[in-house]
PDB file of N, CA and C in Angstrom:
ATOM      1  N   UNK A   1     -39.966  67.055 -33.460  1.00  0.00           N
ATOM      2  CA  UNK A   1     -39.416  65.894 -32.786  1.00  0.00           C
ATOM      3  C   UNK A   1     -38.426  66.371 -31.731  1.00  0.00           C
ATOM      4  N   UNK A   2     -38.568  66.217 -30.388  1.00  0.00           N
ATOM      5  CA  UNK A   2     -37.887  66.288 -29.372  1.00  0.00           C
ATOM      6  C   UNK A   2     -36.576  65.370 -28.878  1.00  0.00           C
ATOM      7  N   UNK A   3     -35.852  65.336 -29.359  1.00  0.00           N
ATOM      8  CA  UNK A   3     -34.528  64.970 -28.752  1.00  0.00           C
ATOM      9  C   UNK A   3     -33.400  65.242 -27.478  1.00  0.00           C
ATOM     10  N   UNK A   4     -34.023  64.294 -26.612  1.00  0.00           N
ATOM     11  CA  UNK A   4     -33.001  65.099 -25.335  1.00  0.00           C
ATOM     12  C   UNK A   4     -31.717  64.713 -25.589  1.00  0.00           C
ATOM     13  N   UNK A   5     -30.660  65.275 -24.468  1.00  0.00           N
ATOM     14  CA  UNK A   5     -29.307  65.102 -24.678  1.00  0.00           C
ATOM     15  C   UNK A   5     -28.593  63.341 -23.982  1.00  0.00           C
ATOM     16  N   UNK A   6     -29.638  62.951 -23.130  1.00  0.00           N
ATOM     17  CA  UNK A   6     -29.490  61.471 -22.808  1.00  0.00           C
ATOM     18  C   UNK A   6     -29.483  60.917 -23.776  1.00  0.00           C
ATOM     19  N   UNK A   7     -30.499  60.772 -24.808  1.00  0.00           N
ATOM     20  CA  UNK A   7     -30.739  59.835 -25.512  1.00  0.00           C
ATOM     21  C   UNK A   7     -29.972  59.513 -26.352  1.00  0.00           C
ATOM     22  N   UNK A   8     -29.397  61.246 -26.867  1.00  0.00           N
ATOM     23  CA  UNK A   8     -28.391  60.751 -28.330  1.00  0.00           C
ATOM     24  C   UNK A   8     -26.899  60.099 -27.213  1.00  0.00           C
ATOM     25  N   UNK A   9     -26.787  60.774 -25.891  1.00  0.00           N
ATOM     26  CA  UNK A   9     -25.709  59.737 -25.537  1.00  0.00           C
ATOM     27  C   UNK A   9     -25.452  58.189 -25.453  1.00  0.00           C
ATOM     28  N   UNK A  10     -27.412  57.561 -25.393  1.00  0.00           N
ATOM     29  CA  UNK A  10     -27.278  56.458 -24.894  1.00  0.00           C
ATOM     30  C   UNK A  10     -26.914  55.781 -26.444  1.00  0.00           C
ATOM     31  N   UNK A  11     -27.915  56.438 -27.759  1.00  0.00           N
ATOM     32  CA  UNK A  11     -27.007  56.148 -29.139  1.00  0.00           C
ATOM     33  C   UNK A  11     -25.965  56.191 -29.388  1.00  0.00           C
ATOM     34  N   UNK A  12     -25.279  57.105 -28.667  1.00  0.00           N
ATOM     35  CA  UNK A  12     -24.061  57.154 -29.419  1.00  0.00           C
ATOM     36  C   UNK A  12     -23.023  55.868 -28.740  1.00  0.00           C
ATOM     37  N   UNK A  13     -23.126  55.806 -27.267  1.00  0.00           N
ATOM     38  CA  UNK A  13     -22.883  55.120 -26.927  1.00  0.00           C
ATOM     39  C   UNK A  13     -23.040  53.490 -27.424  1.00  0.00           C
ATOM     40  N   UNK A  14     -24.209  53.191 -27.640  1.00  0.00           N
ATOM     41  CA  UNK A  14     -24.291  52.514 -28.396  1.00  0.00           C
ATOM     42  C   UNK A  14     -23.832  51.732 -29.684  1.00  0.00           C
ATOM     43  N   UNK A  15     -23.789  52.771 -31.018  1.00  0.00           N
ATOM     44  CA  UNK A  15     -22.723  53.095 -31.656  1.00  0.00           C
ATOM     45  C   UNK A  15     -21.550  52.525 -31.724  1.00  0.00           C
ATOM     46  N   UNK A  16     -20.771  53.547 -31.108  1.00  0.00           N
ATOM     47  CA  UNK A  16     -19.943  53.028 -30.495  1.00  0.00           C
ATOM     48  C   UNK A  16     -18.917  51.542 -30.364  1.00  0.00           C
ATOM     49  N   UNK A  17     -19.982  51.051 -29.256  1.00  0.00           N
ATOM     50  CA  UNK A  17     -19.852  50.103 -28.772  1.00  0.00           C
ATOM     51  C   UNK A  17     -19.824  48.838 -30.058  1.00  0.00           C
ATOM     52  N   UNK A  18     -20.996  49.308 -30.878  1.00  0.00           N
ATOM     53  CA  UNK A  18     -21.139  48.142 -32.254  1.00  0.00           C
ATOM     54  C   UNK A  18     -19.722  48.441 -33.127  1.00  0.00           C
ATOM     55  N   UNK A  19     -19.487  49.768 -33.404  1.00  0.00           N
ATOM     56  CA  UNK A  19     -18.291  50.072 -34.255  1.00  0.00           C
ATOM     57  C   UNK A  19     -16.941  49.069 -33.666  1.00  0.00           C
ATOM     58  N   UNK A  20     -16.649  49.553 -32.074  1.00  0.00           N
ATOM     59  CA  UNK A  20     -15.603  48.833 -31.775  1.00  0.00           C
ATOM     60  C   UNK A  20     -15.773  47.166 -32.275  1.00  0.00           C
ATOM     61  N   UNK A  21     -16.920  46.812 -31.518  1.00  0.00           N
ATOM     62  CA  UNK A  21     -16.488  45.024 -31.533  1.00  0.00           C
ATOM     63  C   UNK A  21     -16.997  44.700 -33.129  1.00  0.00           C
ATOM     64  N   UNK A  22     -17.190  45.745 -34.145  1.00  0.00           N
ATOM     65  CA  UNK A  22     -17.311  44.954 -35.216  1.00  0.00           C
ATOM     66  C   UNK A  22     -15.830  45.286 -35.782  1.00  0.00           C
ATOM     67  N   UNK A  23     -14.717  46.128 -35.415  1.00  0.00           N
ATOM     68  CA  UNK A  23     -13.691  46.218 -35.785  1.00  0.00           C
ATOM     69  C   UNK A  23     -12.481  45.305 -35.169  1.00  0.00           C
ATOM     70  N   UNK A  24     -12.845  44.785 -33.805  1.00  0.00           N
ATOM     71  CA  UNK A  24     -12.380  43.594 -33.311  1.00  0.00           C
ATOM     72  C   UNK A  24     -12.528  42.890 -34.231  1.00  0.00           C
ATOM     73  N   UNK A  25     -13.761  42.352 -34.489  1.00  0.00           N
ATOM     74  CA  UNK A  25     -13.610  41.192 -34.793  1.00  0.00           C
ATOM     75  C   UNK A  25     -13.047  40.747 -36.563  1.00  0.00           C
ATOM     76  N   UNK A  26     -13.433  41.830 -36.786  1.00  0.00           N
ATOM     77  CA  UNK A  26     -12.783  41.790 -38.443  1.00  0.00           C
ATOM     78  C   UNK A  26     -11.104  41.745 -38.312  1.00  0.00           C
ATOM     79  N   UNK A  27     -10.766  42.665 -37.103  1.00  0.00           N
ATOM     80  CA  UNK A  27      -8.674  42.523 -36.847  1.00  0.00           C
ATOM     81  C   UNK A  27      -8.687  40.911 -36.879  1.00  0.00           C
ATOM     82  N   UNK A  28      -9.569  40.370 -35.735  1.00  0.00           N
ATOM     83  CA  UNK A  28      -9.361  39.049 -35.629  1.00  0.00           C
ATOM     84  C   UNK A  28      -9.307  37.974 -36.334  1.00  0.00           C
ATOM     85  N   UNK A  29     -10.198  38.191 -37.454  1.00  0.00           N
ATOM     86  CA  UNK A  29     -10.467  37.398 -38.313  1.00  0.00           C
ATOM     87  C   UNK A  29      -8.959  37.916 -39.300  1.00  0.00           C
ATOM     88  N   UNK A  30      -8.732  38.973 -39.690  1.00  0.00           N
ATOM     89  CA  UNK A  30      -8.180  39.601 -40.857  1.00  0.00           C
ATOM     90  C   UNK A  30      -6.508  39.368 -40.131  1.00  0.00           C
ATOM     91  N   UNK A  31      -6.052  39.138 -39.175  1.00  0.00           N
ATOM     92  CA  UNK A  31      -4.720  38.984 -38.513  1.00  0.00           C
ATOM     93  C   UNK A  31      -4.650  38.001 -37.433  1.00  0.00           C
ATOM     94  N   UNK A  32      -4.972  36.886 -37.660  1.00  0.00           N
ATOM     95  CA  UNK A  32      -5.210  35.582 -36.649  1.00  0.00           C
ATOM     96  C   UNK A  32      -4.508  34.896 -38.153  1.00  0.00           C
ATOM     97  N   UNK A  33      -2.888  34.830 -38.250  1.00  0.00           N
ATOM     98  CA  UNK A  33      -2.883  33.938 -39.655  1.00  0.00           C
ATOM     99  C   UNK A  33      -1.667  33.349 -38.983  1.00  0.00           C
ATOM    100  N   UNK A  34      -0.570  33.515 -38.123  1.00  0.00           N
ATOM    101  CA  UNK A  34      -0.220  33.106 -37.459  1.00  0.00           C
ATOM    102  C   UNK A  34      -0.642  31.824 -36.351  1.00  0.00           C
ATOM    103  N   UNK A  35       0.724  30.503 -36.579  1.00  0.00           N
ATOM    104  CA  UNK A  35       0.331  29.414 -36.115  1.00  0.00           C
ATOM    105  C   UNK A  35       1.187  28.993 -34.831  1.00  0.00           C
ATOM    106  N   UNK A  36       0.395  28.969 -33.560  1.00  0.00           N
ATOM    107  CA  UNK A  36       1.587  28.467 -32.476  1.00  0.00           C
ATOM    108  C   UNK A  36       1.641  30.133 -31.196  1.00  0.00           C
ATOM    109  N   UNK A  37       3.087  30.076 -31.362  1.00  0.00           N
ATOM    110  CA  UNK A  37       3.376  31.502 -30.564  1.00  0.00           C
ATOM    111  C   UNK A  37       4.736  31.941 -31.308  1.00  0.00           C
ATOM    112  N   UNK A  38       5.102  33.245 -30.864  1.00  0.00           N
ATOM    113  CA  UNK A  38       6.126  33.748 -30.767  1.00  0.00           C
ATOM    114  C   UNK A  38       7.216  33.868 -30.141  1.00  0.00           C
ATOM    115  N   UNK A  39       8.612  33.422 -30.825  1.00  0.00           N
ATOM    116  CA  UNK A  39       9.327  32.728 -29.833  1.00  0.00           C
ATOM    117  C   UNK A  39       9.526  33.914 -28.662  1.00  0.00           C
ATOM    118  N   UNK A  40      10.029  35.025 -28.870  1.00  0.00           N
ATOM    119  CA  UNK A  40      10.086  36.208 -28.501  1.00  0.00           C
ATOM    120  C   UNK A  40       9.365  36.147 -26.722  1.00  0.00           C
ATOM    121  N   UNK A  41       8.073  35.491 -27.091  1.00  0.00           N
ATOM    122  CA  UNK A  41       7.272  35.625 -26.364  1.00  0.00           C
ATOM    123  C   UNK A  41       7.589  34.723 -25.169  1.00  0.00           C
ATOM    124  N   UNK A  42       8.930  33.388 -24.966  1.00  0.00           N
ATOM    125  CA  UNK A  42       9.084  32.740 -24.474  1.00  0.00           C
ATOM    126  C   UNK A  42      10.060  33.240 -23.254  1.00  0.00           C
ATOM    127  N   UNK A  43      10.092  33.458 -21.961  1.00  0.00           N
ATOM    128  CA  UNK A  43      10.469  33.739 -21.099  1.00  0.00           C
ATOM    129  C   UNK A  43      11.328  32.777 -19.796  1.00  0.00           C
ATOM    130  N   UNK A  44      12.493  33.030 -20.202  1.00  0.00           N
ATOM    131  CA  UNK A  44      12.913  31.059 -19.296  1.00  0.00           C
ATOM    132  C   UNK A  44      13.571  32.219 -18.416  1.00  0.00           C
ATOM    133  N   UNK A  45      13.343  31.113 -17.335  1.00  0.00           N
ATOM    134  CA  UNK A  45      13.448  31.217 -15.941  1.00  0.00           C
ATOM    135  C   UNK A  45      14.329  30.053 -15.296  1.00  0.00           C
ATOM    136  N   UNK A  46      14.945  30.518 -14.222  1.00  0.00           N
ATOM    137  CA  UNK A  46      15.833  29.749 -13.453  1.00  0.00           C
ATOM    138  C   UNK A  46      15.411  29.030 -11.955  1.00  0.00           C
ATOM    139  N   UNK A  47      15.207  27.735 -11.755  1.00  0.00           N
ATOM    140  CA  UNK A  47      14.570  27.153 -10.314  1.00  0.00           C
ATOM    141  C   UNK A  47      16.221  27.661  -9.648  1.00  0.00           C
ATOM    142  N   UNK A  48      15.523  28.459  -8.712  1.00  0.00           N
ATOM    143  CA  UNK A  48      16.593  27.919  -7.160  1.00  0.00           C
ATOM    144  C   UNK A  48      15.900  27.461  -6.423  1.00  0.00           C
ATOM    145  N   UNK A  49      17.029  26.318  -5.556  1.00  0.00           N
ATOM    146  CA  UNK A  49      16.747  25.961  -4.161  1.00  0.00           C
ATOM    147  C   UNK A  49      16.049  27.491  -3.104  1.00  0.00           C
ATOM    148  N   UNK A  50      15.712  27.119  -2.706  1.00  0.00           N
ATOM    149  CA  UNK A  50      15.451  28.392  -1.538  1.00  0.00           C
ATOM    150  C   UNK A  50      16.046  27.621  -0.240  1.00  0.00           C
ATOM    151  N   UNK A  51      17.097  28.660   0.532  1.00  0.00           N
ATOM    152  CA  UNK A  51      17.443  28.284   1.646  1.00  0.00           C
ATOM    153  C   UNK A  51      16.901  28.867   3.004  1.00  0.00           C
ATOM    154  N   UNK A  52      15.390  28.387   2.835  1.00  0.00           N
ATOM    155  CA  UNK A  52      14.561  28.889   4.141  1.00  0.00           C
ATOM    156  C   UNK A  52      14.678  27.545   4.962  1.00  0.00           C
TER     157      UNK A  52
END
């Protein structure tokens, strides 16, 4: 059986690619328990007039 060096890249690549987004999506599922936002995350800001 002949195996070139493309192919196992385009597997592995492949791979890969399934490993990551099946580990997304399990974070997502497994740490999405949090409701709303973080206040932390809230950033206030000040209006000025602009004197143009």
């Amino acid at each position: 059986m002949k195996v070139s060096i493309k192919s196992v890249g385009i597997y592995l690549i492949v791979f890969l690619v399934g490993w990551s987004c099946a580990v997304l999506s399990y974070s997502d599922a497994f740490y999405s328990q949090h409701n709303g936002f973080i206040e932390g995350d809230v950033v206030k800001t000040n209006k000025t007039k602009s004197k143009i």
